[in-house]
Structure formats: structure tokens, C-alpha cells
N, C-alpha and C. Protein backbone atom coordinates (compact mmCIF):
# COMPACT_ATOMS: atom_id res chain seq x y z
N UNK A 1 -100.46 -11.84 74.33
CA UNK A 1 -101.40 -12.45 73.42
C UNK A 1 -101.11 -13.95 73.24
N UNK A 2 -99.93 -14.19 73.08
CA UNK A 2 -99.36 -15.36 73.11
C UNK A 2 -99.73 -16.69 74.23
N UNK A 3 -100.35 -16.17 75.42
CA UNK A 3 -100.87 -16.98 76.27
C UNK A 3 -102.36 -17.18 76.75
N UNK A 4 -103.34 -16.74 75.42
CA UNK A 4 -104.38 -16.72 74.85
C UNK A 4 -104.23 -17.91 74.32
N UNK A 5 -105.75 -18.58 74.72
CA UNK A 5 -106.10 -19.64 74.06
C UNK A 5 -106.86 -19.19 72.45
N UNK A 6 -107.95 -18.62 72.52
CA UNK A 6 -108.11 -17.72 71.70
C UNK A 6 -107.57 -16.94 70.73
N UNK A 7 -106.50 -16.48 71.15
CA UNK A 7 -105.19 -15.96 69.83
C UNK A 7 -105.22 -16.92 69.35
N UNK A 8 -104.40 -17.57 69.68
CA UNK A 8 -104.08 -18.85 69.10
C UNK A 8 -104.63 -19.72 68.09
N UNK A 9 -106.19 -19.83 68.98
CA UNK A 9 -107.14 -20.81 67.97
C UNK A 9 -107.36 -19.68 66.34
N UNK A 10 -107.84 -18.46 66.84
CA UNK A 10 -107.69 -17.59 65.72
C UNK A 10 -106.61 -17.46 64.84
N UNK A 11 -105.59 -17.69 65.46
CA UNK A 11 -104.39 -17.53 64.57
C UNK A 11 -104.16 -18.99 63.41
N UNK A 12 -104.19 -20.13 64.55
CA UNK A 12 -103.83 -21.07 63.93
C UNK A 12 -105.18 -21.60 62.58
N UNK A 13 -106.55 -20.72 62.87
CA UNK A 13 -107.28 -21.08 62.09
C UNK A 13 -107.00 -20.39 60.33
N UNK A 14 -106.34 -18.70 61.09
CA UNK A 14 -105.85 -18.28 60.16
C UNK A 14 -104.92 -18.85 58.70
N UNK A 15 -103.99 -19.69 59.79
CA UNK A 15 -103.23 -20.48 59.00
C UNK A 15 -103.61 -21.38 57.99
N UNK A 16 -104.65 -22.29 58.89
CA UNK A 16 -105.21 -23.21 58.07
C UNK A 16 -106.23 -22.90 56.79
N UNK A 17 -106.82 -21.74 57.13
CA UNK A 17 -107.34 -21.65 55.63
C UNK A 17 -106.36 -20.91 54.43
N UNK A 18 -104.76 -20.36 55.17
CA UNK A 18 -103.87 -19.89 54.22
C UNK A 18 -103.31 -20.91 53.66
N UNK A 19 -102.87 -21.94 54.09
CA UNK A 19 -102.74 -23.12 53.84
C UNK A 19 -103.78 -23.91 52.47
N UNK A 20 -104.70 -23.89 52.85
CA UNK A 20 -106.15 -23.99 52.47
C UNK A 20 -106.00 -23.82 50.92
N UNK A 21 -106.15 -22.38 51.19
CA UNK A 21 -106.19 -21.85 49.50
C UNK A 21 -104.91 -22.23 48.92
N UNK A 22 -103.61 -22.12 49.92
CA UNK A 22 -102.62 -22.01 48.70
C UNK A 22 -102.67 -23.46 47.95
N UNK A 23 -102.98 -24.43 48.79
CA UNK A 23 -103.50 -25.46 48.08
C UNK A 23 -104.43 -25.97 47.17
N UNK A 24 -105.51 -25.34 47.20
CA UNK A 24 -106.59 -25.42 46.51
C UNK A 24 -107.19 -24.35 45.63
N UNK A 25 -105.69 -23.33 45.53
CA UNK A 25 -106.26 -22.57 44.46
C UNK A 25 -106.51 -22.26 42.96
N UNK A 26 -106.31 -23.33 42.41
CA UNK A 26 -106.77 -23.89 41.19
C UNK A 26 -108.42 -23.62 40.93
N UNK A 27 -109.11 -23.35 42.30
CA UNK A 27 -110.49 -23.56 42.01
C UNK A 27 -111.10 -22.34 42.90
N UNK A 28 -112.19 -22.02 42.98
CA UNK A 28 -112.32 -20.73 43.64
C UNK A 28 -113.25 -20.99 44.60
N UNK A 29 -113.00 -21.78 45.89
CA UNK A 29 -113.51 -22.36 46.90
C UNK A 29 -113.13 -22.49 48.15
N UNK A 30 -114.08 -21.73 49.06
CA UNK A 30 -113.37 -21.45 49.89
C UNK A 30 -113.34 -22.73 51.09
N UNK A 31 -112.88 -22.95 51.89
CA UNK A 31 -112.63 -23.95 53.31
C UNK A 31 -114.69 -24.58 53.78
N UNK A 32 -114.88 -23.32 53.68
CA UNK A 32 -116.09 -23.37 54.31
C UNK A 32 -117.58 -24.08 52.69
N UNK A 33 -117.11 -24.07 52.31
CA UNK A 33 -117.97 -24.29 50.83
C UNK A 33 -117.72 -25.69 50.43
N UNK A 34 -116.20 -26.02 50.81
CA UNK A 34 -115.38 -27.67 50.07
C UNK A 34 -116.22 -27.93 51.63
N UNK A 35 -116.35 -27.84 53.09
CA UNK A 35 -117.04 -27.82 53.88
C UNK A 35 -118.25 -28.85 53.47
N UNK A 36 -119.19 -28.30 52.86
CA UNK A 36 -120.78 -28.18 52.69
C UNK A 36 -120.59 -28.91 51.67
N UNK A 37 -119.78 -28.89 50.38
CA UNK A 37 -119.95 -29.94 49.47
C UNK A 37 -119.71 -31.21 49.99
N UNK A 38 -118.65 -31.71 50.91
CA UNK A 38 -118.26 -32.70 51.47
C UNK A 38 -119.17 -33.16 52.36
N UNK A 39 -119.82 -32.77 53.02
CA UNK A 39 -121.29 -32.78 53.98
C UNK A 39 -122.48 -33.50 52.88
N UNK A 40 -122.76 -32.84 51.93
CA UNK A 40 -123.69 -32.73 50.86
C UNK A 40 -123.29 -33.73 50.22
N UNK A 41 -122.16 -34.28 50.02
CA UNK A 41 -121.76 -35.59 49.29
C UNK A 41 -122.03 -36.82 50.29
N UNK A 42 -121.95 -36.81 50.96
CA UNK A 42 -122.51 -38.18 52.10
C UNK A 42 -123.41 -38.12 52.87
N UNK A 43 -123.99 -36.60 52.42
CA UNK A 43 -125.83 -36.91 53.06
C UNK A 43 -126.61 -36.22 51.99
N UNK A 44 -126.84 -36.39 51.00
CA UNK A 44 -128.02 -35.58 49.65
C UNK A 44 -129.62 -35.06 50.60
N UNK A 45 -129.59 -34.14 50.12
CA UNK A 45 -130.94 -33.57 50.19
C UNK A 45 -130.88 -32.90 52.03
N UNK A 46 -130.03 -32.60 52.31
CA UNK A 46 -130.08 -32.08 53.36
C UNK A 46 -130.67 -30.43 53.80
N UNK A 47 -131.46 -30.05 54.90
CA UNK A 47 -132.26 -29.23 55.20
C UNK A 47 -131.47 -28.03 54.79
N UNK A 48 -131.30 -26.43 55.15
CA UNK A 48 -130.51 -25.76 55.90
C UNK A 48 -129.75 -25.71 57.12
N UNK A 49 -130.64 -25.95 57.54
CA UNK A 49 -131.00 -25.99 59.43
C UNK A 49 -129.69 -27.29 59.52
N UNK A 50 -130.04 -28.43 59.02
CA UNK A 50 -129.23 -30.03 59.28
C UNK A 50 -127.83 -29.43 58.80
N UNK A 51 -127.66 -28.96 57.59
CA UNK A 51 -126.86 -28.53 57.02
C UNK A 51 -125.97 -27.45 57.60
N UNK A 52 -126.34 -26.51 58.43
CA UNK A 52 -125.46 -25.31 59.38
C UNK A 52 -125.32 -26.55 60.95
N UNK A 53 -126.39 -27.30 61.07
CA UNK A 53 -125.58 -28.02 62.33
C UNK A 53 -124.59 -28.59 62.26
N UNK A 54 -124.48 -29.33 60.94
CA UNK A 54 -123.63 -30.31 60.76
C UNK A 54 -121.87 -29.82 60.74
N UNK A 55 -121.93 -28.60 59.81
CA UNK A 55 -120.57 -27.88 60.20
C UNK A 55 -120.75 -26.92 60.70
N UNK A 56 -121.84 -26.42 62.15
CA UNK A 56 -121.31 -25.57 63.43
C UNK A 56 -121.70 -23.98 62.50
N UNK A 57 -122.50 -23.91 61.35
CA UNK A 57 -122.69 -22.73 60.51
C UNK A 57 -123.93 -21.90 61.44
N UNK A 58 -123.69 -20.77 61.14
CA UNK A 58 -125.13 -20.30 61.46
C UNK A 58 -126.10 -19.88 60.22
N UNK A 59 -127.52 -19.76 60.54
CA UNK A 59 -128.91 -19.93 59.45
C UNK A 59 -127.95 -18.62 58.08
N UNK A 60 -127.82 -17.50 58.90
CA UNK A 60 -127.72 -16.63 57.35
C UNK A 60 -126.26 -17.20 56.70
N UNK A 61 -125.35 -17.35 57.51
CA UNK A 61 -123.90 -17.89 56.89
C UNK A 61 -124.29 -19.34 55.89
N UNK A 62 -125.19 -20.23 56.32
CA UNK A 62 -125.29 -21.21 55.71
C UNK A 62 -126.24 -20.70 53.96
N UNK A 63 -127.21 -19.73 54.33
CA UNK A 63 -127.89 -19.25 52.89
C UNK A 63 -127.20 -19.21 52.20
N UNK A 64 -125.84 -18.00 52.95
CA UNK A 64 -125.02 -17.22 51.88
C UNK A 64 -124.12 -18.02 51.53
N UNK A 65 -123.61 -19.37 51.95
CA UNK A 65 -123.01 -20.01 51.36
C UNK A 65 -123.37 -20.75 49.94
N UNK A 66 -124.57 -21.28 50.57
CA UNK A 66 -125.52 -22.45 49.41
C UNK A 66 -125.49 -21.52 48.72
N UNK A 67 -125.62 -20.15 48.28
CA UNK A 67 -126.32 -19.15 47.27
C UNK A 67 -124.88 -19.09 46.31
N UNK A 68 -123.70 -18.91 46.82
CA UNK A 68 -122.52 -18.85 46.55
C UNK A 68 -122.13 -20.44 45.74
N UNK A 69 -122.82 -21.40 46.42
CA UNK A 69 -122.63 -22.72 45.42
C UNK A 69 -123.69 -23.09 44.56
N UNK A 70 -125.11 -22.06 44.70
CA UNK A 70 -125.52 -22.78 43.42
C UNK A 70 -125.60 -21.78 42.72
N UNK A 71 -124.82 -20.32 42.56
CA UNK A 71 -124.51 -19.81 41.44
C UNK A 71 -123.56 -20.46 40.81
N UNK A 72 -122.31 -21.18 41.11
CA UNK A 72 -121.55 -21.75 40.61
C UNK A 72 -122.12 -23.24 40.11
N UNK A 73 -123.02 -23.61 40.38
CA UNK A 73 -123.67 -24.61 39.90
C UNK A 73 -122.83 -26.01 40.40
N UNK A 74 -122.51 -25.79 41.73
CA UNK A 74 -121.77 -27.03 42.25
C UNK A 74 -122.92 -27.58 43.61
N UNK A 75 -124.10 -27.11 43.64
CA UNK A 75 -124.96 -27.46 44.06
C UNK A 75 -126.72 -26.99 43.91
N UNK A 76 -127.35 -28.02 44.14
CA UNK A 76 -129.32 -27.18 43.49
C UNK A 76 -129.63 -27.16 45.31
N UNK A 77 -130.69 -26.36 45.21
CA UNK A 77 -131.32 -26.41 46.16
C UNK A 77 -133.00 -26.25 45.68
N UNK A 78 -133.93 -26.79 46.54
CA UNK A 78 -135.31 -27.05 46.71
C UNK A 78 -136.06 -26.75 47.40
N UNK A 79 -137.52 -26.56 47.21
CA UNK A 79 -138.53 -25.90 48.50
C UNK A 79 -138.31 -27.73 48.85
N UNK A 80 -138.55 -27.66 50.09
CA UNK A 80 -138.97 -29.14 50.78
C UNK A 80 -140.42 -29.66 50.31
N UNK A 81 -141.06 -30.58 49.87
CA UNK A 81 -141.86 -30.85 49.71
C UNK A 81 -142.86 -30.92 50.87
N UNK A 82 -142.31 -31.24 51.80
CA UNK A 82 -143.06 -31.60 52.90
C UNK A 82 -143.02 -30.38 54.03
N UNK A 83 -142.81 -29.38 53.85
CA UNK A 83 -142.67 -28.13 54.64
C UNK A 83 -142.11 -26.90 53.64
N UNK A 84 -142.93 -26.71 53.12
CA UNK A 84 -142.16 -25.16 52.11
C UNK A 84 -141.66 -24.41 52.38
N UNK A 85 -141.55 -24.20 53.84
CA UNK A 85 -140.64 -23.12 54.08
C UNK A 85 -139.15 -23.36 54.09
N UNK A 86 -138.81 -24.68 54.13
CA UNK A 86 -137.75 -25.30 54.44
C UNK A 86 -136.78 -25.53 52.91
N UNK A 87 -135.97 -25.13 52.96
CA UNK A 87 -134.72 -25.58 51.57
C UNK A 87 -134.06 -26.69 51.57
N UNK A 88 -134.09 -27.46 50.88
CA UNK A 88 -133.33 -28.96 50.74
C UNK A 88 -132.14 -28.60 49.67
N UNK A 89 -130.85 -28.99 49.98
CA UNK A 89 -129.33 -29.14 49.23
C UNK A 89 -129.30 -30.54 48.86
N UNK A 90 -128.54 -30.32 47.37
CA UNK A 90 -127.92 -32.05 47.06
C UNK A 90 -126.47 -31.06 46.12
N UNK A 91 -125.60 -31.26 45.98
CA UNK A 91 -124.53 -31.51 45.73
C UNK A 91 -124.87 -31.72 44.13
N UNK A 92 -124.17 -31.22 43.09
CA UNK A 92 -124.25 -31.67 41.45
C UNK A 92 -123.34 -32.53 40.84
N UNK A 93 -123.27 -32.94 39.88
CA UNK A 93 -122.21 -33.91 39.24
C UNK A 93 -121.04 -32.31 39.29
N UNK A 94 -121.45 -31.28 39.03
CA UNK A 94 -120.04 -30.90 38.46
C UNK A 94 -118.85 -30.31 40.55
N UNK A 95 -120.67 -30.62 41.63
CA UNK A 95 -119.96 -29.98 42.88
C UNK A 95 -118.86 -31.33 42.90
N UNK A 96 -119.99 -32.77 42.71
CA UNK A 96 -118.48 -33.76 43.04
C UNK A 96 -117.21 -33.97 42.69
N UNK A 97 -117.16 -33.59 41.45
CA UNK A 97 -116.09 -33.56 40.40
C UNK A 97 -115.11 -32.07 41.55
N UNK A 98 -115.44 -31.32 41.41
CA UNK A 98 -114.38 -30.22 42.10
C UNK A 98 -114.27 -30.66 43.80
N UNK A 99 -115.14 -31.36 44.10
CA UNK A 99 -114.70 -31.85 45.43
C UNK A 99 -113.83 -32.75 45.16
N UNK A 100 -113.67 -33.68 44.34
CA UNK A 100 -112.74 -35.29 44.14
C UNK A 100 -111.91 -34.21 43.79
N UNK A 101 -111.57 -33.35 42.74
CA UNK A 101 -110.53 -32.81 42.39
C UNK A 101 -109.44 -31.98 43.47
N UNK A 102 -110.41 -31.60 44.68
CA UNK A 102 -109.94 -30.70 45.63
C UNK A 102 -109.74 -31.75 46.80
N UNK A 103 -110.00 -32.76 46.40
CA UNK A 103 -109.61 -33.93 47.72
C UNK A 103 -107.95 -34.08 48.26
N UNK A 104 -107.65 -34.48 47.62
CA UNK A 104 -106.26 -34.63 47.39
C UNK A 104 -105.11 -33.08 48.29
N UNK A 105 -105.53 -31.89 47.66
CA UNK A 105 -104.85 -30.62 48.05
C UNK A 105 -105.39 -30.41 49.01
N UNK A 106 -106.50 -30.75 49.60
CA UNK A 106 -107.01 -30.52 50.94
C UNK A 106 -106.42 -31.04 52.04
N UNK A 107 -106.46 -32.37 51.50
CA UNK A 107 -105.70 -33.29 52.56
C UNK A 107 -104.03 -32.96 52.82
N UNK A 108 -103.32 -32.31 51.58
CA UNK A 108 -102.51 -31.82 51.75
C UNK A 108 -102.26 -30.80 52.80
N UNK A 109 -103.19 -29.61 52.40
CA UNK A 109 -103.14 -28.65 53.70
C UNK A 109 -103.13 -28.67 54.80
N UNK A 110 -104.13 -30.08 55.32
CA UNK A 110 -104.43 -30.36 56.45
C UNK A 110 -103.10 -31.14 57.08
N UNK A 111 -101.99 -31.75 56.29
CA UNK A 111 -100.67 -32.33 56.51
C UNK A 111 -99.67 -31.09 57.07
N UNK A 112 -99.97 -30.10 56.02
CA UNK A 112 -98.98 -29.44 56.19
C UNK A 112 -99.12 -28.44 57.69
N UNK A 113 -100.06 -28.53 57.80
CA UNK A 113 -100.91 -27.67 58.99
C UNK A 113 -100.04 -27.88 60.24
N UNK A 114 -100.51 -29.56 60.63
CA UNK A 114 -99.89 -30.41 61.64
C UNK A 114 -98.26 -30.48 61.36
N UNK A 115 -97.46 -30.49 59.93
CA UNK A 115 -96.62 -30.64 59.77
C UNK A 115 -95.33 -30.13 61.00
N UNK A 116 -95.07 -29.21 61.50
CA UNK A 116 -94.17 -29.28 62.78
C UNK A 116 -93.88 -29.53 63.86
N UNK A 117 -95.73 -30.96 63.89
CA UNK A 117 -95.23 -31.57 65.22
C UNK A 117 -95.34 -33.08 64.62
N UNK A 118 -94.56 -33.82 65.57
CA UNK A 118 -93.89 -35.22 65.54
C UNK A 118 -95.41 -36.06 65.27
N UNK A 119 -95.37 -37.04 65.27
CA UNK A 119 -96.99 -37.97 64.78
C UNK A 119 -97.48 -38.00 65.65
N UNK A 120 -96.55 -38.56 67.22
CA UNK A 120 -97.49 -38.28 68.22
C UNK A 120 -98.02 -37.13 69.02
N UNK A 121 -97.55 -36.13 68.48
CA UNK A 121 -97.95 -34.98 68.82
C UNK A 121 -99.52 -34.51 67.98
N UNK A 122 -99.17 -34.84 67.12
CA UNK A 122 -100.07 -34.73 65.72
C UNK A 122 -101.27 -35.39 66.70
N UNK A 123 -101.16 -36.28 67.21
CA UNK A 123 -102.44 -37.39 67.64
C UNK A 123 -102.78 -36.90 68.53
N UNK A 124 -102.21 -36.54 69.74
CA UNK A 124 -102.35 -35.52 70.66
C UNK A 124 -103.46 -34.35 70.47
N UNK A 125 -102.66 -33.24 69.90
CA UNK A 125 -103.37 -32.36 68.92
C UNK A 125 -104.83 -32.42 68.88
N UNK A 126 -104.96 -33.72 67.77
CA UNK A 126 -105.85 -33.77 67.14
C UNK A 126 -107.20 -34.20 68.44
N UNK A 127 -106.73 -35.26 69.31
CA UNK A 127 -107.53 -35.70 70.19
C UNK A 127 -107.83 -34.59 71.41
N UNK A 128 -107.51 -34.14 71.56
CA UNK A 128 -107.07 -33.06 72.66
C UNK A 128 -107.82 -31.75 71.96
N UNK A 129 -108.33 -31.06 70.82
CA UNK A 129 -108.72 -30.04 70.01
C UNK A 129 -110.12 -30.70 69.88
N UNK A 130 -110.55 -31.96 69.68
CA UNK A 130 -111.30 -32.55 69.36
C UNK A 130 -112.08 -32.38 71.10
N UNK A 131 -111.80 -32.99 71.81
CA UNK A 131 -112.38 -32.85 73.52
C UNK A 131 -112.51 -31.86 73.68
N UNK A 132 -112.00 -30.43 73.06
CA UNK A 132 -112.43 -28.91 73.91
C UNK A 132 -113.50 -28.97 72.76
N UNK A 133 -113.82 -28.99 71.93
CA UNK A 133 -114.99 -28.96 70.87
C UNK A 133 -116.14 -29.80 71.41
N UNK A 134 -115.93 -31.06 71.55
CA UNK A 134 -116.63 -31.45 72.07
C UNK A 134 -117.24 -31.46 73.62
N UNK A 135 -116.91 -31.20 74.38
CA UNK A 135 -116.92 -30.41 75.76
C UNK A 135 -118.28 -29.40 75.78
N UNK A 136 -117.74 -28.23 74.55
CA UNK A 136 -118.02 -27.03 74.72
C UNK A 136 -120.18 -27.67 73.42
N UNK A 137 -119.41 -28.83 72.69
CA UNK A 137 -120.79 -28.49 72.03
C UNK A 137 -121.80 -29.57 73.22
N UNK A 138 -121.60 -30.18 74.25
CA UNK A 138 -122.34 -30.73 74.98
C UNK A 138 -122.72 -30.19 76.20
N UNK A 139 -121.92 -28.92 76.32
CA UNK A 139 -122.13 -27.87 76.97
C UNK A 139 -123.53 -27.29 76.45
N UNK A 140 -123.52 -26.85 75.06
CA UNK A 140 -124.35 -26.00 74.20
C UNK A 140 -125.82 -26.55 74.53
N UNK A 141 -126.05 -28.13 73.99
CA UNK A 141 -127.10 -28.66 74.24
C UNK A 141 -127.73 -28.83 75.64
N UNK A 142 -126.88 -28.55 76.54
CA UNK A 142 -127.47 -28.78 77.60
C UNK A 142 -127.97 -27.67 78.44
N UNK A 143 -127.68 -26.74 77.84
CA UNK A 143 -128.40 -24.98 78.35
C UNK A 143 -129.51 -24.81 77.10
């Protein structure tokens, strides 16, 4: 299993959202939600559709998320004015406030994640994880 690329990515994703929470559990939010608020904070009023591209979500995962943040009232959502079938997201004063608050422990996690390799490894890593992602999503568009 160990010489699975796949284990691996599964495993190490595992980590990162254990990581994740133990950091950010002050608040009851998961990886994928601080996700969409952080999205939703530097683009307001975003579609569904824009909104699952933007972090790689799919249509029902992205509902059940938004539905999950605006019961908590850390985000509204809207018919689109200009296409009703369509839902528009904006982010609330109280989603920014638990995002600024969860900024900080996030970034933590994400330290501690990388934490057992050297900086330039870290850079490596990061650039190198980043090219199979990107690879595979210019792959996507082009079929």
C-alpha cells in the first residue's frame, strides 16, 4: 500500500483535516466549509456552479455544504436575479468573523502538516503536488 500514490494522497489528506480540526476546534467547521467561506470572502455573490469549481466540489456536495452554512448563519444565499434557477452565496458578518478567527489555527495546521520536511522540501512538496493537480485539471478540460 505504501507504494501507492493514492494511499498516500488519502492518507496524507487524512492527516490534514486531523490536523485541521485539532486546530480549529473551538468552532464547528469543517476543512471544506472554512473552504467556501474563504472563497466567498474574496468573491461575494458567487453562483453554485462558480462556487463547486472554484474548490474542485461537486453540484450536490456544494448544496449540502451552503445548507450546512446558512443554517449556521455564516452565510445567505439567493435566487439569482437574472436566472432563477441559479443560487447566489455571499458570506455574513458573523461567516467573516469565524473565518478571521479560524485564520490563524488554520494556517497553523497547514505548518504543522509540512512540519517534517526541511523548507526546501516543503517548497518542493508544495510545487510538485501543485503540477500533478494541475496536469490532471488541464487534462479534465480538455476531454
Amino acid at each position: 500500500m505504501w507504494s501507492r500514490p493514492g494511499f498516500l494522497i488519502r492518507r496524507l489528506h487524512q492527516i490534514a483535516d486531523s490536523l485541521f480540526f485539532e486546530a480549529c476546534r473551538t468552532k464547528s467547521i469543517t476543512p471544506v466549509q472554512f473552504g467556501i467561506l474563504t472563497a466567498l470572502s474574496t468573491n461575494p455573490w458567487l453562483d453554485q456552479k462558480a462556487l463547486g469549481r472554484e474548490l474542485a466540489l461537486d453540484r450536490t456536495t456544494t448544496a449540502q455544504v451552503l445548507r450546512r452554512l446558512v443554517e449556521k448563519g455564516l452565510v445567505e444565499v439567493r435566487v439569482n436575479p437574472d436566472d432563477r434557477r441559479s443560487r447566489l452565496s455571499v458570506i455574513t458578518k458573523a461567516g467573516l468573523n469565524v473565518m478571521r478567527g479560524l485564520q490563524d489555527s488554520m494556517w497553523d495546521s497547514q505548518a504543522r502538516l509540512l512540519e517534517p520536511l526541511s523548507e526546501a522540501d516543503q517548497k518542493k512538496f508544495m510545487n510538485l503536488a501543485a503540477s500533478i493537480v494541475q496536469a490532471h485539471e488541464d487534462m479534465d478540460r480538455e476531454s
